[in-house]
Protein backbone atom coordinates (compact mmCIF):
# COMPACT_ATOMS: atom_id res chain seq x y z
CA UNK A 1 -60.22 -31.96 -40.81
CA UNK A 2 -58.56 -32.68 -44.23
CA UNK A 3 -62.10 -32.38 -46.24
CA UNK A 4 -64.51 -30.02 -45.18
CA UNK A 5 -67.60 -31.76 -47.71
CA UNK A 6 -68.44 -35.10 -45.91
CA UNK A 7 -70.81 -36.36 -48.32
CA UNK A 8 -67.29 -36.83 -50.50
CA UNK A 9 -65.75 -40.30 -50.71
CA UNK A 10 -62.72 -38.46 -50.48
CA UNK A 11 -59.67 -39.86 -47.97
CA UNK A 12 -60.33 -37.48 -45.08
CA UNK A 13 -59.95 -37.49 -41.49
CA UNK A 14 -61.73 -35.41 -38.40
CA UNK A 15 -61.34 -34.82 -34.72
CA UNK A 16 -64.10 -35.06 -32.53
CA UNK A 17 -65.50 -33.99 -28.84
CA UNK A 18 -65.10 -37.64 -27.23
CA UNK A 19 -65.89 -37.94 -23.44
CA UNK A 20 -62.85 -40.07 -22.66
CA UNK A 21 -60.28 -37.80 -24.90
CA UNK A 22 -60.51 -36.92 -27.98
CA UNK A 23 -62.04 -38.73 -30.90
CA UNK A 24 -60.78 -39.31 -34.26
CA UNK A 25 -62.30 -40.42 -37.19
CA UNK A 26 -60.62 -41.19 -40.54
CA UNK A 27 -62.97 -41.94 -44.25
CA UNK A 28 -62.49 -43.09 -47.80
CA UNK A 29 -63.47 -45.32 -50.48
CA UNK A 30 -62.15 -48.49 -48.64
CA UNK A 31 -61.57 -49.74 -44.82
CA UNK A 32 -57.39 -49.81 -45.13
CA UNK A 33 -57.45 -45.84 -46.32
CA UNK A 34 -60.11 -44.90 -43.92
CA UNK A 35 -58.00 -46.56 -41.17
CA UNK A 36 -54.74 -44.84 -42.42
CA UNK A 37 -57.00 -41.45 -42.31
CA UNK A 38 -57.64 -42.16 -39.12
CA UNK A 39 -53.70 -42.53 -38.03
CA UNK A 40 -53.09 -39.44 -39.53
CA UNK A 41 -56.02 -37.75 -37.22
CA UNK A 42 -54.45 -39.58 -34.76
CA UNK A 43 -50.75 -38.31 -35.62
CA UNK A 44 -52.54 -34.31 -36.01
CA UNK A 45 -53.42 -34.64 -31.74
CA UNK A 46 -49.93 -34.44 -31.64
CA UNK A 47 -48.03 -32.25 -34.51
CA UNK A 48 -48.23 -31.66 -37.53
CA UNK A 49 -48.71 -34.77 -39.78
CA UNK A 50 -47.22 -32.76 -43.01
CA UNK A 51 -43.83 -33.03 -40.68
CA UNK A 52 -43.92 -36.49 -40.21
CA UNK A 53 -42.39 -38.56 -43.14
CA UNK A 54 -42.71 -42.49 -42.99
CA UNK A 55 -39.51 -44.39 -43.58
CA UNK A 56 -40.70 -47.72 -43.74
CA UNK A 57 -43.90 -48.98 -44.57
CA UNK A 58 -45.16 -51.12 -41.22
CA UNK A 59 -47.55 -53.98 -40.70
CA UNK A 60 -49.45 -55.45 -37.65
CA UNK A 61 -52.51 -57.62 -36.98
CA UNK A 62 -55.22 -56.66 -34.50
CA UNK A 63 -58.52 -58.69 -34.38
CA UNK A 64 -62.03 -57.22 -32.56
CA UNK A 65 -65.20 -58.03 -32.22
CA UNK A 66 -66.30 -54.87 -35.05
CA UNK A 67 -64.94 -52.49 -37.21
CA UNK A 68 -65.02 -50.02 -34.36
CA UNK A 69 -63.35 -52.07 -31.86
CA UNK A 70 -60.62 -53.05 -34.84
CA UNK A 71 -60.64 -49.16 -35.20
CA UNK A 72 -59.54 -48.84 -31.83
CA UNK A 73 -57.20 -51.93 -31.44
CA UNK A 74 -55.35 -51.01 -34.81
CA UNK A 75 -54.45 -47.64 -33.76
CA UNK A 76 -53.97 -48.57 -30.28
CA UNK A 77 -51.31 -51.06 -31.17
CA UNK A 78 -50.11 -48.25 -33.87
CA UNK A 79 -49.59 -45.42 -30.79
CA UNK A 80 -47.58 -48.42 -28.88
CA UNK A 81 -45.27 -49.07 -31.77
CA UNK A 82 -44.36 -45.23 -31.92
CA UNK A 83 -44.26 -44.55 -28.07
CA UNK A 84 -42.33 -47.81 -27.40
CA UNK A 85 -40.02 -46.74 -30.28
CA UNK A 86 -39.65 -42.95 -29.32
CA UNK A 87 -39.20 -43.97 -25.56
CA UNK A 88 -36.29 -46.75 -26.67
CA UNK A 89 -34.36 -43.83 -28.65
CA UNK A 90 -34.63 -41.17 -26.08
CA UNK A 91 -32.99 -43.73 -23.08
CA UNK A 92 -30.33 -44.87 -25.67
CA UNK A 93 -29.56 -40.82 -26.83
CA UNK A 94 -29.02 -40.13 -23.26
CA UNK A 95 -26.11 -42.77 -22.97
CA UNK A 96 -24.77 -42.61 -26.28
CA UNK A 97 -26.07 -39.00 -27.68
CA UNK A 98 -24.38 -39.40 -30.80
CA UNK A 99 -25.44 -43.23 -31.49
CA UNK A 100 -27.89 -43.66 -35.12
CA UNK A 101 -31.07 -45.53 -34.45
CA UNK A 102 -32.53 -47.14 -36.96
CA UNK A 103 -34.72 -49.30 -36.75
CA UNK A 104 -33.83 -52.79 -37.56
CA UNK A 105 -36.70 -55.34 -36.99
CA UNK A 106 -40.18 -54.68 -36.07
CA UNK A 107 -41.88 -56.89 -34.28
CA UNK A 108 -46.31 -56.59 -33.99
CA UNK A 109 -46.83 -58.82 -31.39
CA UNK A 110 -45.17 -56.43 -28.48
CA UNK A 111 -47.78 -53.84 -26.40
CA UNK A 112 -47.55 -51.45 -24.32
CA UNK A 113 -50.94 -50.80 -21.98
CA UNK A 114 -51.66 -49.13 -18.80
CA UNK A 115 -53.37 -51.65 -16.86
CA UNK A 116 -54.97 -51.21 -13.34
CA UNK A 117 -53.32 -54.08 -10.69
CA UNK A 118 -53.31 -55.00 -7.19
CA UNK A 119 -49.20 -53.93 -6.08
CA UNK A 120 -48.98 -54.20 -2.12
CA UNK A 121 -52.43 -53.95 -1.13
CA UNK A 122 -53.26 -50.73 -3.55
CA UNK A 123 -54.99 -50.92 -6.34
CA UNK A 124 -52.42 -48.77 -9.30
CA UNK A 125 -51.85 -48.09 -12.42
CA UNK A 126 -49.03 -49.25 -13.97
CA UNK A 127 -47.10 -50.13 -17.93
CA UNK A 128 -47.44 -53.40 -18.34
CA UNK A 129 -45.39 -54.48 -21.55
CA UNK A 130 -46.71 -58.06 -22.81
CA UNK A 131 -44.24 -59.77 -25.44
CA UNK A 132 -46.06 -61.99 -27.65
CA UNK A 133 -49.22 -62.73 -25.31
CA UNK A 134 -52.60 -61.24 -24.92
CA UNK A 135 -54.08 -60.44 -22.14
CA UNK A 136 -56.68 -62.55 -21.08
CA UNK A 137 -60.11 -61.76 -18.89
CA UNK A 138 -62.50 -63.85 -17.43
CA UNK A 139 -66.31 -63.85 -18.81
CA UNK A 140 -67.87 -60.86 -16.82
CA UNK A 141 -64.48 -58.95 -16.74
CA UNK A 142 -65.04 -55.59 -16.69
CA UNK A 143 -62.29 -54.62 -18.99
CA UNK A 144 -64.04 -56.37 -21.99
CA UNK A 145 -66.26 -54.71 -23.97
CA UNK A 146 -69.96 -55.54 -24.24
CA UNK A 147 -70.32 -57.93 -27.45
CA UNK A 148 -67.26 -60.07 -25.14
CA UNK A 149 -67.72 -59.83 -21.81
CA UNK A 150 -70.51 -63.07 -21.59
CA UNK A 151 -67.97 -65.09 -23.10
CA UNK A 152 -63.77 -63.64 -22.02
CA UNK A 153 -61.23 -63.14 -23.99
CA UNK A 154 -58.20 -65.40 -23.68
């Protein structure tokens, strides 16, 4: 945790016990720095986020239901971006080891989920990487959360 007082308004993130993982919580004086707080606890599961220096200043759109959900979206679609990116310079490096990889154009509307599909009679899990489209449920689906699921998501 970055502020140990939480009756501060002070920019300040935390980690917290979380049933599914691990749960991350970012604060300040406005939503945009308490989301950023909450990248950087999300960046601290990892390493160190006093070794990670931004290049380039990056911008997506996510929409939810609430400011939770929009929590989760945002840095959901902020993990992608970095593991998509990360995962794209590590199969080029092993071709061309020496080759600089910058990166050129940045596009929000790619992501990167594990989804759960029917492949030859089995139910898996598998990558699925959507380019420009959202995935849409059904009302009911059970992938949606509560405040959508009467209505779907397309």
């Amino acid at each position: 945790m970055t502020d140990p007082d939480p009756t501060t308004n002070a920019a300040r993130w935390e980690h917290f016990a979380h049933e599914a993982d691990i749960g991350v919580r970012g604060f300040g004086p406005d939503l945009a720095t308490a989301f950023a707080q909450a990248a950087i606890a999300l960046t601290a599961v990892v390493c160190d986020p006093v070794d990670v220096k931004p290049l380039k200043a990056r911008s997506f759109e996510c929409e939810a239901p609430d400011r939770e959900m929009l929590l989760v979206e945002w840095l959901d679609a902020l993990a992608n971006r970095q593991i998509l990116t990360h995962l794209t310079r590590e199969a080029f490096r092993e071709v061309l080891p020496q080759a600089d990889m910058p990166l050129l154009y940045d596009l929000s509307h790619h992501t990167c989920k594990v989804e759960t599909h029917d492949v030859d009679g089995r139910r898996r899990a598998l990558f699925v990487h959507r380019k420009g489209a959202t995935r849409a449920f059904g009302p009911g689906h059970p992938d949606l959360p509560d405040s959508l699921r009467a209505a779907g998501r397309c």
